[in-house]
Protein backbone atom coordinates (compact mmCIF):
# COMPACT_ATOMS: atom_id res chain seq x y z
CA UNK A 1 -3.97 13.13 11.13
CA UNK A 2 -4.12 10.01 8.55
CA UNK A 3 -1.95 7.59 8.89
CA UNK A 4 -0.11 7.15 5.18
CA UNK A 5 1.81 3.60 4.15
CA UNK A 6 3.91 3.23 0.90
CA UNK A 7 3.80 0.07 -1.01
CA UNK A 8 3.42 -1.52 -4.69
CA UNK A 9 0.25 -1.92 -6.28
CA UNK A 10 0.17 -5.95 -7.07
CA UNK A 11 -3.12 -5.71 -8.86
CA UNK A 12 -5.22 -3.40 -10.92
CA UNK A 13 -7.96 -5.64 -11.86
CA UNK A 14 -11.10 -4.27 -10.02
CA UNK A 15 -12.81 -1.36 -11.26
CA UNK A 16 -11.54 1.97 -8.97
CA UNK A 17 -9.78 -0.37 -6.86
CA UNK A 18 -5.96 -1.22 -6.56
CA UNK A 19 -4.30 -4.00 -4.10
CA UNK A 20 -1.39 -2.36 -2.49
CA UNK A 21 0.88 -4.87 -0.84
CA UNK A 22 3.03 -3.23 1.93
CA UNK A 23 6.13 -4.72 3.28
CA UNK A 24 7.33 -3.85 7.27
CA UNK A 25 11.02 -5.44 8.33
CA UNK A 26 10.58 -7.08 11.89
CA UNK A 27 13.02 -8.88 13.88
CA UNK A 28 12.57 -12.27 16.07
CA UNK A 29 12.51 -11.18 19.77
CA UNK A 30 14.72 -13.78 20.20
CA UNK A 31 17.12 -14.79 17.36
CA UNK A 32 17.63 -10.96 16.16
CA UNK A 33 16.73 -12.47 12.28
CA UNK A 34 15.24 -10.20 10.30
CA UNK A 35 12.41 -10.78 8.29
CA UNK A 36 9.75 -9.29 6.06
CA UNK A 37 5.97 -9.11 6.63
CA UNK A 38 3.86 -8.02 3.73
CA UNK A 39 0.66 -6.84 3.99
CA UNK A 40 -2.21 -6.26 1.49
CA UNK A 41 -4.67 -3.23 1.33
CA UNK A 42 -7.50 -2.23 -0.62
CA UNK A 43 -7.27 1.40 -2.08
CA UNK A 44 -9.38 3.64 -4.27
CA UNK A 45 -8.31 4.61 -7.08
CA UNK A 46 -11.13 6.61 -8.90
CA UNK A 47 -9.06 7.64 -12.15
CA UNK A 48 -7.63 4.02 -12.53
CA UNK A 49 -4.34 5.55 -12.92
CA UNK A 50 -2.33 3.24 -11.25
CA UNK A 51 -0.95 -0.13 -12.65
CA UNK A 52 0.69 -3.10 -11.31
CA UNK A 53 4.12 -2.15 -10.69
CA UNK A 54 3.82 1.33 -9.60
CA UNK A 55 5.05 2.51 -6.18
CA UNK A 56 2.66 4.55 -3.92
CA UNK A 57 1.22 6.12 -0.83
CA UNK A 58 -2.02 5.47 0.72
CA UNK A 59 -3.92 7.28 2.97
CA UNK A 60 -6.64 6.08 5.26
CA UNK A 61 -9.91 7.71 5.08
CA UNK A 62 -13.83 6.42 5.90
CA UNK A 63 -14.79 3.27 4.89
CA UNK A 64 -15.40 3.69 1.09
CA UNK A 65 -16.75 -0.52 0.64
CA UNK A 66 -16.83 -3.50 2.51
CA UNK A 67 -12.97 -3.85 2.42
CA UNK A 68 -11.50 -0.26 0.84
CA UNK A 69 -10.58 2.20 4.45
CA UNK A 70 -7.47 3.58 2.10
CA UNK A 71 -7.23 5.96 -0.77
CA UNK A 72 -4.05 6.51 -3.00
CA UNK A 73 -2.40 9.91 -2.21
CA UNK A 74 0.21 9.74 -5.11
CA UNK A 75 3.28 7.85 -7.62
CA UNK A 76 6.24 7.70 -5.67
CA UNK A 77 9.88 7.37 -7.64
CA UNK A 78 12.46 5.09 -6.21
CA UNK A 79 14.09 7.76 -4.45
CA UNK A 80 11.00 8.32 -2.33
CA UNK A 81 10.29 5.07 -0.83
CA UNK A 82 11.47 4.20 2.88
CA UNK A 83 13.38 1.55 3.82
């Protein structure tokens, strides 16, 4: 089973490539603050449908390039997104 993550694409600029940036709430061990940790992933994107902006899911898969181990599944609406 492939692990899927939704997130915003933050850039569009590389040719069948989008940056997805992916945000996960933790909270201090300690002090019980909670804060955000964003994370940035390399997707395919081989109809360059996808602009900056746009919420979606990724899906892992084999390593496509050097950096890209994620493909995007599909356009999520507001509604859809966790958290």
């Amino acid at each position: 089973m492939a692990r899927t993550l939704q997130g915003q694409v933050v850039s569009d600029k590389m040719s069948k490539t989008v940056v997805v940036a992916v945000g996960q709430v933790k909270e201090h061990p300690v002090y019980r603050k909670k804060f955000t940790i964003t994370k940035k992933y390399q997707a395919h994107d081989e109809a360059e449908a996808f602009k900056v902006g746009d919420l979606v899911e990724i899906t892992e898969s084999r390593p496509l390039s050097r950096h890209k181990r994620w493909v995007v599944a599909r356009k999520l609406t507001t509604e859809e997104l966790e958290g």
